[in-house]
N, C-alpha and C. Protein backbone atom coordinates (compact mmCIF):
# COMPACT_ATOMS: atom_id res chain seq x y z
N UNK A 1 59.18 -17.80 -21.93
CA UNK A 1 60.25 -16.82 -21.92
C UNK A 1 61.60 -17.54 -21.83
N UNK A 2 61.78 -18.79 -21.13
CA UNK A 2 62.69 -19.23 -21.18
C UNK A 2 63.46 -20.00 -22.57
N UNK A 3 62.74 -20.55 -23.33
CA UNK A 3 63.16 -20.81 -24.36
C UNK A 3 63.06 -19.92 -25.40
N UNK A 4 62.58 -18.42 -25.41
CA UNK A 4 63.09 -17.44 -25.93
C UNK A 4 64.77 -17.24 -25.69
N UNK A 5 65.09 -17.20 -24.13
CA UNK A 5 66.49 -16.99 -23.80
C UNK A 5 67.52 -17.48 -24.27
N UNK A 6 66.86 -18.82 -24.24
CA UNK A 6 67.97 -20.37 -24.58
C UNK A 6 68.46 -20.14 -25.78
N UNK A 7 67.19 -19.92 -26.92
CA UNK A 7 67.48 -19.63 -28.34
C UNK A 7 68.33 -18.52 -28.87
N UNK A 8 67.74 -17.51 -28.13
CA UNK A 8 68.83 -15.99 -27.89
C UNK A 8 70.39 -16.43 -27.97
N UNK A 9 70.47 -17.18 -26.83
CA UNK A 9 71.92 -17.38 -26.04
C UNK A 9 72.63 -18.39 -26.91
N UNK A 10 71.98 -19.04 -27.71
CA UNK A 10 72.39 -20.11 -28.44
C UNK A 10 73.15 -19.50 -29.83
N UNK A 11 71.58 -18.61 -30.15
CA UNK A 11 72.44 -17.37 -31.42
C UNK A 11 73.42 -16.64 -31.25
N UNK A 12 73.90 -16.08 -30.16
CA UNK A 12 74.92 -15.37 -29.76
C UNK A 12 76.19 -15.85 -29.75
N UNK A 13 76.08 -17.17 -29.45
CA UNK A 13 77.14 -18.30 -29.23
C UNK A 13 77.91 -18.40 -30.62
N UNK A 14 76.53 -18.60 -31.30
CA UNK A 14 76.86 -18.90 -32.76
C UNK A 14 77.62 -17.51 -33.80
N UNK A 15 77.01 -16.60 -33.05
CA UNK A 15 77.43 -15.08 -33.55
C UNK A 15 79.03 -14.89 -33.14
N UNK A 16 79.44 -14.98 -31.57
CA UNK A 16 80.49 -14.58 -31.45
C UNK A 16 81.20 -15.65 -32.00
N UNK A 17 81.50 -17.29 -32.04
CA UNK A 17 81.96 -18.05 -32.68
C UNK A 17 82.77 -17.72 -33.80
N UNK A 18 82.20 -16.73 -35.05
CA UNK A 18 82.22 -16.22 -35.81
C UNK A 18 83.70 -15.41 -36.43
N UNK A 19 85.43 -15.82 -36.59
CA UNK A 19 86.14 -15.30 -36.92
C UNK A 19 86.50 -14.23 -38.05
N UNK A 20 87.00 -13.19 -37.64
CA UNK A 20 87.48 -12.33 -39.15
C UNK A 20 88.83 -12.11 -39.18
N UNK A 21 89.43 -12.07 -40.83
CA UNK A 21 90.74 -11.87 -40.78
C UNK A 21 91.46 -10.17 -39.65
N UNK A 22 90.66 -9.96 -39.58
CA UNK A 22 90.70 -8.17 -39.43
C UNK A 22 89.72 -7.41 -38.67
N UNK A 23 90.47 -6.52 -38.00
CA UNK A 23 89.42 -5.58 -37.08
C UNK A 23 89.00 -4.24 -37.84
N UNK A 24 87.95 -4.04 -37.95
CA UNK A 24 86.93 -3.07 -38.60
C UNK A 24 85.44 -3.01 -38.97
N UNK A 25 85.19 -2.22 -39.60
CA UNK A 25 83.85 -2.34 -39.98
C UNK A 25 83.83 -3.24 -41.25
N UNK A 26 82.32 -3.67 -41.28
CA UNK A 26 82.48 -4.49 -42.64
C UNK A 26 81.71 -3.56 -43.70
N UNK A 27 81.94 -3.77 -44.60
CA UNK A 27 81.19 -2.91 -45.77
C UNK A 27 81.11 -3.74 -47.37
N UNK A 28 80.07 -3.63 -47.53
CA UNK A 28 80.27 -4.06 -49.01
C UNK A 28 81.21 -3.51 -49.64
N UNK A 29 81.94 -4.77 -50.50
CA UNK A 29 82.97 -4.13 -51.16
C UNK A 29 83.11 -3.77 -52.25
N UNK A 30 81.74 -3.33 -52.99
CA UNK A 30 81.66 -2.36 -54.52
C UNK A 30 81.36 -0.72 -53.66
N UNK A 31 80.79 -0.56 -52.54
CA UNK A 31 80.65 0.56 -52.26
C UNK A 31 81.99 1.17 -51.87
N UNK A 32 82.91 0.25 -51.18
CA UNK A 32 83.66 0.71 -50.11
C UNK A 32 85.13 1.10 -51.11
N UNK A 33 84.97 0.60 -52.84
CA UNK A 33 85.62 0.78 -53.32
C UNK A 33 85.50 1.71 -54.16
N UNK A 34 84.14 2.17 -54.43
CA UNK A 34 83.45 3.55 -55.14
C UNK A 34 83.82 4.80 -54.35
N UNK A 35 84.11 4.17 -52.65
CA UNK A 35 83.78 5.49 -52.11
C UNK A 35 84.94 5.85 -51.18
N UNK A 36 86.13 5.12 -51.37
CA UNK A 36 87.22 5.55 -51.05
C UNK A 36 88.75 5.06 -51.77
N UNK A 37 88.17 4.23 -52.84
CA UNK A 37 89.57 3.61 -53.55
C UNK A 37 90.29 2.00 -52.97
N UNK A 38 90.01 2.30 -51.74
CA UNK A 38 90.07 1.18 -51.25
C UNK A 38 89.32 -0.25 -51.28
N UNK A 39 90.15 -1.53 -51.54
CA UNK A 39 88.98 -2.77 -51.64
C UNK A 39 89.13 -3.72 -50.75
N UNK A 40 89.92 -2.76 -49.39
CA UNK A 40 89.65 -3.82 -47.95
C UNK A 40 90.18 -5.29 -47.99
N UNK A 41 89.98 -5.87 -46.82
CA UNK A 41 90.31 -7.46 -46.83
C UNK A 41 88.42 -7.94 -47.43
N UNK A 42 89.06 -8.87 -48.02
CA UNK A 42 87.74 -9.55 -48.69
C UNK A 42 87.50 -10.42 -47.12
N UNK A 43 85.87 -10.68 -48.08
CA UNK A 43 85.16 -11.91 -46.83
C UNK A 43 84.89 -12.52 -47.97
N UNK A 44 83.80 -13.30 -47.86
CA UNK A 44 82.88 -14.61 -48.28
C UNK A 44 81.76 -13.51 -48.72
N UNK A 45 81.56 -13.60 -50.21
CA UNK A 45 80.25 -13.01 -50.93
C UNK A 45 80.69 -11.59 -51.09
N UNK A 46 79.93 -10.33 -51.46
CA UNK A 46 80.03 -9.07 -51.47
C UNK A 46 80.55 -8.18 -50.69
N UNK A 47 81.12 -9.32 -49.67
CA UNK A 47 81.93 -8.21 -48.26
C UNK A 47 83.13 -7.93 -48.09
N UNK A 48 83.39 -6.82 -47.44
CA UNK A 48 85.13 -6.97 -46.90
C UNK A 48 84.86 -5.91 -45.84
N UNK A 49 86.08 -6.37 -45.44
CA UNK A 49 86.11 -5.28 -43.33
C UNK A 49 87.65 -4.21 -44.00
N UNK A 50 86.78 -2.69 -43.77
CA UNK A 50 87.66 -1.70 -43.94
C UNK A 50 87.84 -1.02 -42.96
N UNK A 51 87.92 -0.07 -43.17
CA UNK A 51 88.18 1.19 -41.93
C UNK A 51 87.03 1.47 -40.74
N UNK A 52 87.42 0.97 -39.17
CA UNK A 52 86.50 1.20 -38.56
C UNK A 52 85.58 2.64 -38.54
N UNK A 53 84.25 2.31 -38.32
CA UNK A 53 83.56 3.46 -38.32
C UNK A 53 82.85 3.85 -36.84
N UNK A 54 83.35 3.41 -36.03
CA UNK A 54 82.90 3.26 -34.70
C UNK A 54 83.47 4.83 -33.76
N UNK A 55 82.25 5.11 -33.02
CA UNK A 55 82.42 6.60 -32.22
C UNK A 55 83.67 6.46 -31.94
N UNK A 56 84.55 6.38 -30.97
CA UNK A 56 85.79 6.64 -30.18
C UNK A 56 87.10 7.11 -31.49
N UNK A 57 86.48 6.57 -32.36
CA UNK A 57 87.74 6.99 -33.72
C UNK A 57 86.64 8.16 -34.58
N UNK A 58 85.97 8.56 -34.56
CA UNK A 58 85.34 9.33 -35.20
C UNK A 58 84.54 10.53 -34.67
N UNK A 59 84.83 10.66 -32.91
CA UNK A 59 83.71 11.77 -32.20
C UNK A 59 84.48 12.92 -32.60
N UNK A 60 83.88 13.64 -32.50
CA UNK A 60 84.09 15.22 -32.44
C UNK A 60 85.09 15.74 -33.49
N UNK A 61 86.18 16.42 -32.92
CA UNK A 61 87.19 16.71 -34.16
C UNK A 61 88.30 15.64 -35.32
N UNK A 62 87.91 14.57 -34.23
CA UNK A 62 88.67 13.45 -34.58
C UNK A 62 88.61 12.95 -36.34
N UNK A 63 87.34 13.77 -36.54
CA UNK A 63 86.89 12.87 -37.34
C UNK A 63 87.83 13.83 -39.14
N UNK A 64 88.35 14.82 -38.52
CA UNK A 64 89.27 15.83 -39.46
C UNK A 64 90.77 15.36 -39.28
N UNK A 65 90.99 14.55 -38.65
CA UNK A 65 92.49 14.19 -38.61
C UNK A 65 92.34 12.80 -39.48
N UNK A 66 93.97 12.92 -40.05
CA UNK A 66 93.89 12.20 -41.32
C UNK A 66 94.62 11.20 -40.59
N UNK A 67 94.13 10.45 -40.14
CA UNK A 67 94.90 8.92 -39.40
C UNK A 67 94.57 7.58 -39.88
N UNK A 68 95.28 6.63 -39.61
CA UNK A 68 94.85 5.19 -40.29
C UNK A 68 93.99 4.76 -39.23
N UNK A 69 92.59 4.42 -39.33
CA UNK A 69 91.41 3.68 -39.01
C UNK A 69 91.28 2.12 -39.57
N UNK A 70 91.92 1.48 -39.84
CA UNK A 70 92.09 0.35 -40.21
C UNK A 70 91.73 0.03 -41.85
N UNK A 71 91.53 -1.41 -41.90
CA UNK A 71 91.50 -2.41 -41.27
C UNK A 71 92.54 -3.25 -40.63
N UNK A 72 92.73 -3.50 -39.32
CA UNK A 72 93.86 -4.03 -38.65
C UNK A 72 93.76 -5.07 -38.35
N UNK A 73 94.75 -5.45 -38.48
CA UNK A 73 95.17 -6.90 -38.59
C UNK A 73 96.03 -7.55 -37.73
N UNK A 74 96.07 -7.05 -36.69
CA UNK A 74 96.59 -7.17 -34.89
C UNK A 74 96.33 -6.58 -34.13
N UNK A 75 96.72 -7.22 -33.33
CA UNK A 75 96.01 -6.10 -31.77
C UNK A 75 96.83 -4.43 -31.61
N UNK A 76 98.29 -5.21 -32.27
CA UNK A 76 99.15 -3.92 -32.53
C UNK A 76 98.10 -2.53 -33.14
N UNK A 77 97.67 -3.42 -34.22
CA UNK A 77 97.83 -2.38 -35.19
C UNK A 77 96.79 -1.45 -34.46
N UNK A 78 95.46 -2.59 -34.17
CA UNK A 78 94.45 -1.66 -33.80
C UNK A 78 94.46 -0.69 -32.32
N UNK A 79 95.03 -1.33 -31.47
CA UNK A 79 95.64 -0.21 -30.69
C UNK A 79 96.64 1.26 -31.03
N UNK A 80 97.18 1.21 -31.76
CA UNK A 80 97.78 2.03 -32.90
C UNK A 80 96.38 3.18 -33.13
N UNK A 81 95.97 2.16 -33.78
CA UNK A 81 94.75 3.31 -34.35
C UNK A 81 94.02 3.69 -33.11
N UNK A 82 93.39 2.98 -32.00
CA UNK A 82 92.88 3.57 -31.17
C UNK A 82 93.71 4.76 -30.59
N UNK A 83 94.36 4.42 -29.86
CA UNK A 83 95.01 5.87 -29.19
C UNK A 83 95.94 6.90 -30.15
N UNK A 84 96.11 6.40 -31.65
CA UNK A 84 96.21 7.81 -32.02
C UNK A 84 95.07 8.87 -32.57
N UNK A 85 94.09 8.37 -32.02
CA UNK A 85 93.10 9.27 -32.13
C UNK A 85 93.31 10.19 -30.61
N UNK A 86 93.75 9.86 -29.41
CA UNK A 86 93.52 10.45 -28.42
C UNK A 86 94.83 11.58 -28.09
N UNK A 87 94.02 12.56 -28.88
CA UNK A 87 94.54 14.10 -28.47
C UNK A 87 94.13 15.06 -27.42
């Protein structure tokens, strides 16, 4: 079990390590451009990080208000988007 952990903890390391230009979700970027016009910040291969899709910007009525959900590209921005969801 222990070198289950080690290996775990090692991947994680390697996971958070991991920089993006931008805060959001990632999405392929032939879909994300079929399905909203938008073609996001690119990544490396078929990807790019668009508009977060995460609960706190999307529960309940939130999800009918027409607000910018990213992709952000500072702490500014994405705080921006977080609390103007909070009505």
């Amino acid at each position: 079990i222990a070198s289950l952990m080690d290996q775990l903890a090692k991947l994680e390391s390697i996971m958070m390590s991991i920089t993006f230009p931008a805060g959001g979700s990632i999405y392929y970027a032939e879909d994300l451009k079929s399905l909203s016009g938008n073609s996001g910040i690119p990544l490396e291969g078929p990807f790019c990080i668009g508009p977060d899709v995460s609960i706190p910007l999307w529960y309940g009525r939130r999800e009918q208000l027409d607000i910018f959900r990213g992709p952000c590209t500072s702490h500014f921005s994405y705080l921006f988007c977080l609390f103007s969801t909070r009505r």
